[in-house]
Every structure is written in C-alpha cells, then in structure tokens.
C-alpha atoms as a PDB file:
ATOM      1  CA  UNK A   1      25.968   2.279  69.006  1.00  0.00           C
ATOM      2  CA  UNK A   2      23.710  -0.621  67.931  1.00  0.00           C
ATOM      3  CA  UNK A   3      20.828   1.586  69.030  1.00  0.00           C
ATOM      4  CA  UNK A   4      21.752   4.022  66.926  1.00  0.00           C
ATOM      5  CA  UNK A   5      22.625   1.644  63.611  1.00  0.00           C
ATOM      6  CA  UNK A   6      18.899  -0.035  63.972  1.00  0.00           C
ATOM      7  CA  UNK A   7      17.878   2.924  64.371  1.00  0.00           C
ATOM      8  CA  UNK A   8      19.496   4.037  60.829  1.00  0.00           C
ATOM      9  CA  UNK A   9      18.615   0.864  59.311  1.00  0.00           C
ATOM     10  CA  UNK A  10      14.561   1.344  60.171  1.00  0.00           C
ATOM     11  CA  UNK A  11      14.505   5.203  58.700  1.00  0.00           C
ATOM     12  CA  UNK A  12      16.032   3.595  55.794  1.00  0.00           C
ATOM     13  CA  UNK A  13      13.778   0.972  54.974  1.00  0.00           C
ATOM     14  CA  UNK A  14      10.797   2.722  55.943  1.00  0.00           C
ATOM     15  CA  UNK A  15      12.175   5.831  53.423  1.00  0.00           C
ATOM     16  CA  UNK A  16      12.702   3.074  50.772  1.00  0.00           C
ATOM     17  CA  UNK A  17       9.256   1.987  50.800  1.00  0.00           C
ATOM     18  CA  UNK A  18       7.953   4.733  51.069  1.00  0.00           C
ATOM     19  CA  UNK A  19       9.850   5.927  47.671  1.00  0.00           C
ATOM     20  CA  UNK A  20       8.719   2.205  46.084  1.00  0.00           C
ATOM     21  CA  UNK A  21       5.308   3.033  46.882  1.00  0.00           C
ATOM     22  CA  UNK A  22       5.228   5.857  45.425  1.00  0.00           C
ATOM     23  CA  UNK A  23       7.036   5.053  42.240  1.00  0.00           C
ATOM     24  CA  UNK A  24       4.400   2.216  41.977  1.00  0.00           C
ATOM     25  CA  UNK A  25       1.429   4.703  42.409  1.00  0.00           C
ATOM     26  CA  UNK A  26       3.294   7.127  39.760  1.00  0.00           C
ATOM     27  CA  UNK A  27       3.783   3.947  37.223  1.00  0.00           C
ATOM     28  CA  UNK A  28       0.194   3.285  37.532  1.00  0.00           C
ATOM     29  CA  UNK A  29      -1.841   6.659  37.157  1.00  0.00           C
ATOM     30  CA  UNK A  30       0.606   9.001  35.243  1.00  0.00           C
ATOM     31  CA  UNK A  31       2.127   6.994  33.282  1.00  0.00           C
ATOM     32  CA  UNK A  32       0.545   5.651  30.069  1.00  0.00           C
ATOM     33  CA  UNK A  33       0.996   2.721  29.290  1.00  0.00           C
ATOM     34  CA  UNK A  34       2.452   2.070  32.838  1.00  0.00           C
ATOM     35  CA  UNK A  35       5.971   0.134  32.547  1.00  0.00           C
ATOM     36  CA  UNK A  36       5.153  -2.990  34.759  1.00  0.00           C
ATOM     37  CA  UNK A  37       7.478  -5.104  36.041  1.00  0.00           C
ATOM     38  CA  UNK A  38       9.294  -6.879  33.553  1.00  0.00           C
ATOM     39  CA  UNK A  39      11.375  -4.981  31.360  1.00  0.00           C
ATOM     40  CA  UNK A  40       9.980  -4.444  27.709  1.00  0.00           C
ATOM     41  CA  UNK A  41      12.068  -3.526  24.857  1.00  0.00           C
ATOM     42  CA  UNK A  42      10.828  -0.158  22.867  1.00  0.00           C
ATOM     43  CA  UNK A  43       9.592  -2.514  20.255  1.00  0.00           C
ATOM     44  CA  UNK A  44       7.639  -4.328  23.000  1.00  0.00           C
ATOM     45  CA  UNK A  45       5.827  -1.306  24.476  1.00  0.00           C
ATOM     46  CA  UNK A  46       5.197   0.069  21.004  1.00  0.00           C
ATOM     47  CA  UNK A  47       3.699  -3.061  19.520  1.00  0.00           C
ATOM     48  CA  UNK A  48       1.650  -3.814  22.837  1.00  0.00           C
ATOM     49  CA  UNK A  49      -0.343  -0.063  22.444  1.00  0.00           C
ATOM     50  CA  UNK A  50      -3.954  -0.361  21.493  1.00  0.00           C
ATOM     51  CA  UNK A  51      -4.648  -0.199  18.080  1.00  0.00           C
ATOM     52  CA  UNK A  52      -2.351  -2.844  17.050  1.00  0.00           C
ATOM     53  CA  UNK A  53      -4.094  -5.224  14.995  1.00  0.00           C
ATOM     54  CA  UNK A  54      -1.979  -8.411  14.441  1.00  0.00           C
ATOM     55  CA  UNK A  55       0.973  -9.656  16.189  1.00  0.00           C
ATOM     56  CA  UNK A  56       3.880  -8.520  14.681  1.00  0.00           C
ATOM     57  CA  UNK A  57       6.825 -11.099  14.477  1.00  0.00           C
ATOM     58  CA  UNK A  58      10.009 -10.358  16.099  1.00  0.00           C
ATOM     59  CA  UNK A  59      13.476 -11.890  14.233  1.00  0.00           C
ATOM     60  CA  UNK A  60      16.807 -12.327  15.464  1.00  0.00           C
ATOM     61  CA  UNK A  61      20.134 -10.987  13.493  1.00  0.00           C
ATOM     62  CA  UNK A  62      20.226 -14.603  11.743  1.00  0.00           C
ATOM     63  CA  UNK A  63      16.983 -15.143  10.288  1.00  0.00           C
ATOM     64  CA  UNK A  64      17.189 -11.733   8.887  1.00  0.00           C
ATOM     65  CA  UNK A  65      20.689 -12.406   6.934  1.00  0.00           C
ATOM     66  CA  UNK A  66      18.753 -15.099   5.102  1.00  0.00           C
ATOM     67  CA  UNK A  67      15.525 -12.930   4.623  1.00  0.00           C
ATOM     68  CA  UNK A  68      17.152  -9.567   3.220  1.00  0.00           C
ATOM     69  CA  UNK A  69      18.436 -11.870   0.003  1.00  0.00           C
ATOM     70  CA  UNK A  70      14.665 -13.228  -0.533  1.00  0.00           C
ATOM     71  CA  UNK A  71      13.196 -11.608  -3.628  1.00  0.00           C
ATOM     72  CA  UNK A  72       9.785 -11.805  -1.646  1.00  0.00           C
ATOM     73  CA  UNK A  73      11.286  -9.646   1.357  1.00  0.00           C
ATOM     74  CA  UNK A  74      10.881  -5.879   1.085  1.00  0.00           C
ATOM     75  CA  UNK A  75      13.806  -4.128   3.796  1.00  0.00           C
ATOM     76  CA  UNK A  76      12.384  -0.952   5.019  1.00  0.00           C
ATOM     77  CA  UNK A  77      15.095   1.209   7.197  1.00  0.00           C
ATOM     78  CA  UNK A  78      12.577   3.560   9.627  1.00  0.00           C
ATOM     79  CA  UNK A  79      15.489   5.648  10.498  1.00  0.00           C
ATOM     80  CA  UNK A  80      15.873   9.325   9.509  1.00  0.00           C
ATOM     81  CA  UNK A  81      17.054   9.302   5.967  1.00  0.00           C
ATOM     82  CA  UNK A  82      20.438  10.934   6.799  1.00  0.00           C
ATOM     83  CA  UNK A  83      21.406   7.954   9.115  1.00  0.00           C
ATOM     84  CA  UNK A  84      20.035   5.454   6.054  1.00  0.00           C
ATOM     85  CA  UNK A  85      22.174   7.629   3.766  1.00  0.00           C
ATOM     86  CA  UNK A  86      24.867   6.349   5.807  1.00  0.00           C
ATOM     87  CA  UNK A  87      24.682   3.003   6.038  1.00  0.00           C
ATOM     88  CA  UNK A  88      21.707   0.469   5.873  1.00  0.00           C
ATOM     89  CA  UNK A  89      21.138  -2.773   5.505  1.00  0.00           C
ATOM     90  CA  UNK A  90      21.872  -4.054   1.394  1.00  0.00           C
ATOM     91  CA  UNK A  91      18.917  -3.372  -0.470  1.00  0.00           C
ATOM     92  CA  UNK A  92      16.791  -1.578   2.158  1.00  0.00           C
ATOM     93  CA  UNK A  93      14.318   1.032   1.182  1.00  0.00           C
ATOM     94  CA  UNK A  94      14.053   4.000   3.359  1.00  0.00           C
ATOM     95  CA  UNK A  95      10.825   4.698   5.075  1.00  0.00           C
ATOM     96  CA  UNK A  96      11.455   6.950   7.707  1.00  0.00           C
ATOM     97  CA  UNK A  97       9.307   7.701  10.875  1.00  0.00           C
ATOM     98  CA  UNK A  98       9.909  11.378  10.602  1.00  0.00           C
ATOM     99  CA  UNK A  99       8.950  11.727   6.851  1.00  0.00           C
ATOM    100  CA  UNK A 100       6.645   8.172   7.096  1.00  0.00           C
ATOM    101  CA  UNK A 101       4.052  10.168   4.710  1.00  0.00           C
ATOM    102  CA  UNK A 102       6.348  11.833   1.905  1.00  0.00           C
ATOM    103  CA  UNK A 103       8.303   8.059   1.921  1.00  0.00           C
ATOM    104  CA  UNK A 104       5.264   6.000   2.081  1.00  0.00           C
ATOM    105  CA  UNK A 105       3.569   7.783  -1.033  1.00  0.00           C
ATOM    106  CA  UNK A 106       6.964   7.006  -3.107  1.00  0.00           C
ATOM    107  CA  UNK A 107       7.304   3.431  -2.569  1.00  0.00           C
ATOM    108  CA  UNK A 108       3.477   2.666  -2.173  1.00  0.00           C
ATOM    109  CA  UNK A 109       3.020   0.225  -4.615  1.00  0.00           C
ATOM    110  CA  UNK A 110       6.076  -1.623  -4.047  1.00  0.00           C
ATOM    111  CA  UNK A 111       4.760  -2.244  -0.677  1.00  0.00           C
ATOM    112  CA  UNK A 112       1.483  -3.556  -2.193  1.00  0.00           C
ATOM    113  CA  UNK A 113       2.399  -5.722  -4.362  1.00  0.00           C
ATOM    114  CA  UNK A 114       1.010  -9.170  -2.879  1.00  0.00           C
ATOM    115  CA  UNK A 115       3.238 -11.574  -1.656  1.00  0.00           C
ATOM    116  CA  UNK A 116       5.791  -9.500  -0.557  1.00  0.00           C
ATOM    117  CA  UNK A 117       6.731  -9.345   3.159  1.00  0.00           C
ATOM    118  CA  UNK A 118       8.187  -6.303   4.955  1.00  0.00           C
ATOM    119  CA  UNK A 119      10.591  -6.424   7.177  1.00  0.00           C
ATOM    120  CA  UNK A 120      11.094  -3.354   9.043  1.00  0.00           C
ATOM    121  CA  UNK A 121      14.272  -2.223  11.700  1.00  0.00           C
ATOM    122  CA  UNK A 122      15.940   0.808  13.050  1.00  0.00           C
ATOM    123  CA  UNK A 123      18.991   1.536  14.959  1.00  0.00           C
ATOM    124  CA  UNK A 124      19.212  -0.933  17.937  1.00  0.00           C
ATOM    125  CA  UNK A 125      16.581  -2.454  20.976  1.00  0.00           C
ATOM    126  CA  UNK A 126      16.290   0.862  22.278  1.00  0.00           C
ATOM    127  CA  UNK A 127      14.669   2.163  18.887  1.00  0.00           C
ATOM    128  CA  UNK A 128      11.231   2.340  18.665  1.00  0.00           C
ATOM    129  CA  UNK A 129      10.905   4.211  15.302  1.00  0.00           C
ATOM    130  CA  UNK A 130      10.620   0.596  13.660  1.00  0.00           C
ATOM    131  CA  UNK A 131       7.695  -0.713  15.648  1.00  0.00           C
ATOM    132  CA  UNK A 132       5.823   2.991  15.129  1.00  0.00           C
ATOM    133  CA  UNK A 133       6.568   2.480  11.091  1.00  0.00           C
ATOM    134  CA  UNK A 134       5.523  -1.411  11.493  1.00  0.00           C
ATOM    135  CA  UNK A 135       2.444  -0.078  13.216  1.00  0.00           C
ATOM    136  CA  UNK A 136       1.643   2.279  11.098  1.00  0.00           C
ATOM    137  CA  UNK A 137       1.995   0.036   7.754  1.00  0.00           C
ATOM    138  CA  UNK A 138      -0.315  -2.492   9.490  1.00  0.00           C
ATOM    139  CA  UNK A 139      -3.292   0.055   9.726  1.00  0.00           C
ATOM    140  CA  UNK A 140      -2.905   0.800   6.264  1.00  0.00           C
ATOM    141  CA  UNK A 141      -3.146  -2.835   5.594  1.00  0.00           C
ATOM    142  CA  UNK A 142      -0.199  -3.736   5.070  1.00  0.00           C
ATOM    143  CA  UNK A 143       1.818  -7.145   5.879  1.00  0.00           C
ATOM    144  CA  UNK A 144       2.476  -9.575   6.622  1.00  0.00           C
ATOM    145  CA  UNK A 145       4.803  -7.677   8.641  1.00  0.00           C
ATOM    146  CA  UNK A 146       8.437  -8.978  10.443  1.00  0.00           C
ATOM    147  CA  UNK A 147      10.787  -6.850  12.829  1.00  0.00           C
ATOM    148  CA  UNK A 148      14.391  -6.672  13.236  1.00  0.00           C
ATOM    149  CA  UNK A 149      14.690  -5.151  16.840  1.00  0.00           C
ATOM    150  CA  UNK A 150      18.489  -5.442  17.041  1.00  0.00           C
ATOM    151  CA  UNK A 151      18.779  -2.900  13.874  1.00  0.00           C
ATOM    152  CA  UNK A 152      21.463  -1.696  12.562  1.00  0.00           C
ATOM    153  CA  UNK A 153      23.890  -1.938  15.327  1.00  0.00           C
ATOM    154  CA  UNK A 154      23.161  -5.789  16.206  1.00  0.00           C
ATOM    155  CA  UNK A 155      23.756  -6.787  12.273  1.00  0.00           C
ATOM    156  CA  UNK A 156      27.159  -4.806  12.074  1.00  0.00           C
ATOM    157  CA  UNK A 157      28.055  -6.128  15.451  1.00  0.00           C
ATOM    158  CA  UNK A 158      27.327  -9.957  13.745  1.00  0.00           C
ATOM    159  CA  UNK A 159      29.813  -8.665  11.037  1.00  0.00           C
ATOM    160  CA  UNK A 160      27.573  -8.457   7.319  1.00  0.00           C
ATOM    161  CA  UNK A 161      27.585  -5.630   4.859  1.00  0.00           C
ATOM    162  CA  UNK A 162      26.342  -2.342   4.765  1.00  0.00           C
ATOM    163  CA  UNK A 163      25.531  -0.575   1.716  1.00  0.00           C
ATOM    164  CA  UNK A 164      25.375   3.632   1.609  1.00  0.00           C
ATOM    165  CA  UNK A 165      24.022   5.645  -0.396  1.00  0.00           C
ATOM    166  CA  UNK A 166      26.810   7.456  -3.012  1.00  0.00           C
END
C-alpha cells in the first residue's frame, strides 16, 4: 500500500513539472510580452509595451476625487461610449478606445490646451482600454498624463457621484 501511494505521489510530481516546464517554455516563446512571475495589472502590461515613452502615473480612488474638481484636470472615460452614456465619472469627456480617432478629432484642442493634465480610466483593474488610450495620447504628445486603474467600479464602490448622459 505505501508502495503503491509513493508510487502515486512520484507520477504526480514528475507530471507536475513536467506541465510547469512547459507552461514556462510556452510563457517565454509564444507569448508576447511573456507574463512573468509577478502578477501585472492590464494597465501594467499595457504601459510596460515598447513604445511607451514616459512613465505614466498610476492614482488611487482618493487622489482622483480631489483631481476630477481641478479646473486644470481634463477626465477622459476610454470606455465604449454606450457604457459612458451610462454613467461616468462628473465631468468626464468620452474618448473611447473603439472610436479613439472620431473622439480624439472632437475634443482635440481641449486636450492641447497647455497646462491641462489628463487623467484617463476605464471600467476596473482588469481594463486595459485606459492604458491603450493613455498610450496612445502620449505618442501624439500629449500629457502630462495620470491613470485611474480602479475605474469606474473602484470610485462607485468608494461611494461618489456619477453623472449620465440625459
């Protein structure tokens, strides 16, 4: 019987690294970028691509109740527009990922007007359409640039207002 459970016990390990090997050889030639081995949020991976130019700051569900009243704070809502339709932060401009070029040439020169910072979010961690907008406003010069990764969900959750569009 104890035979029988090493037995069982060596077929399983030696199957279980076998599959971890393999997984690791999978992460690092198929997969691109490769995940690694600490978890990343979407934001994380998206911002850590090549091409990105200069960090982009990352701000918790505080900070961003006090920036959205600034004057000098422009809220951009990368969601689909249906979803900002719904509900979005007050006084958030939609610039969605899926229409980034038809929004972007609407509310161009807002965004350029110096002095202004953008702060960009989306849904929740898991959302990376506000690192792809943040991204993509940096390349067209654009900044500086700040990012709510919690989005939507995370400031409802903390209890402040959402406005909708009538």
């Amino acid at each position: 019987m104890t035979r029988l459970l090493l037995a069982d016990a060596a077929w399983f390990i030696a199957a279980a690294l076998i599959a971890l090997g393999m997984g690791m050889v999978g992460d690092r030639f198929f997969r691109h970028p490769p995940l690694g081995w600490h978890y990343q949020t979407a934001a994380q991976r998206v911002l850590a691509m090549p091409g990105s130019q200069a960090p982009i700051n990352m701000v918790s569900v505080e900070e961003v109740s006090a920036l959205v009243s600034r004057p000098d704070v422009i809220t951009l809502d990368a969601r689909p527009r249906i979803f900002y339709e719904l509900g979005h932060l007050p006084g958030a401009r939609s610039l969605s990922r899926e229409q980034f070029d038809v929004d972007f040439a609407i509310i161009e020169k807002e965004l350029r007007v110096p002095g202004h910072t953008l702060l960009v979010y989306c849904s929740d961690a898991s959302c990376e359409d506000s690192a792809i907008v943040a991204h993509e406003l940096q390349k067209r010069g654009l900044g500086p640039l700040i990012l709510f990764p919690g989005g939507l969900e995370e400031w409802e959750a903390a209890g402040h207002p959402v406005e909708t569009v009538p």
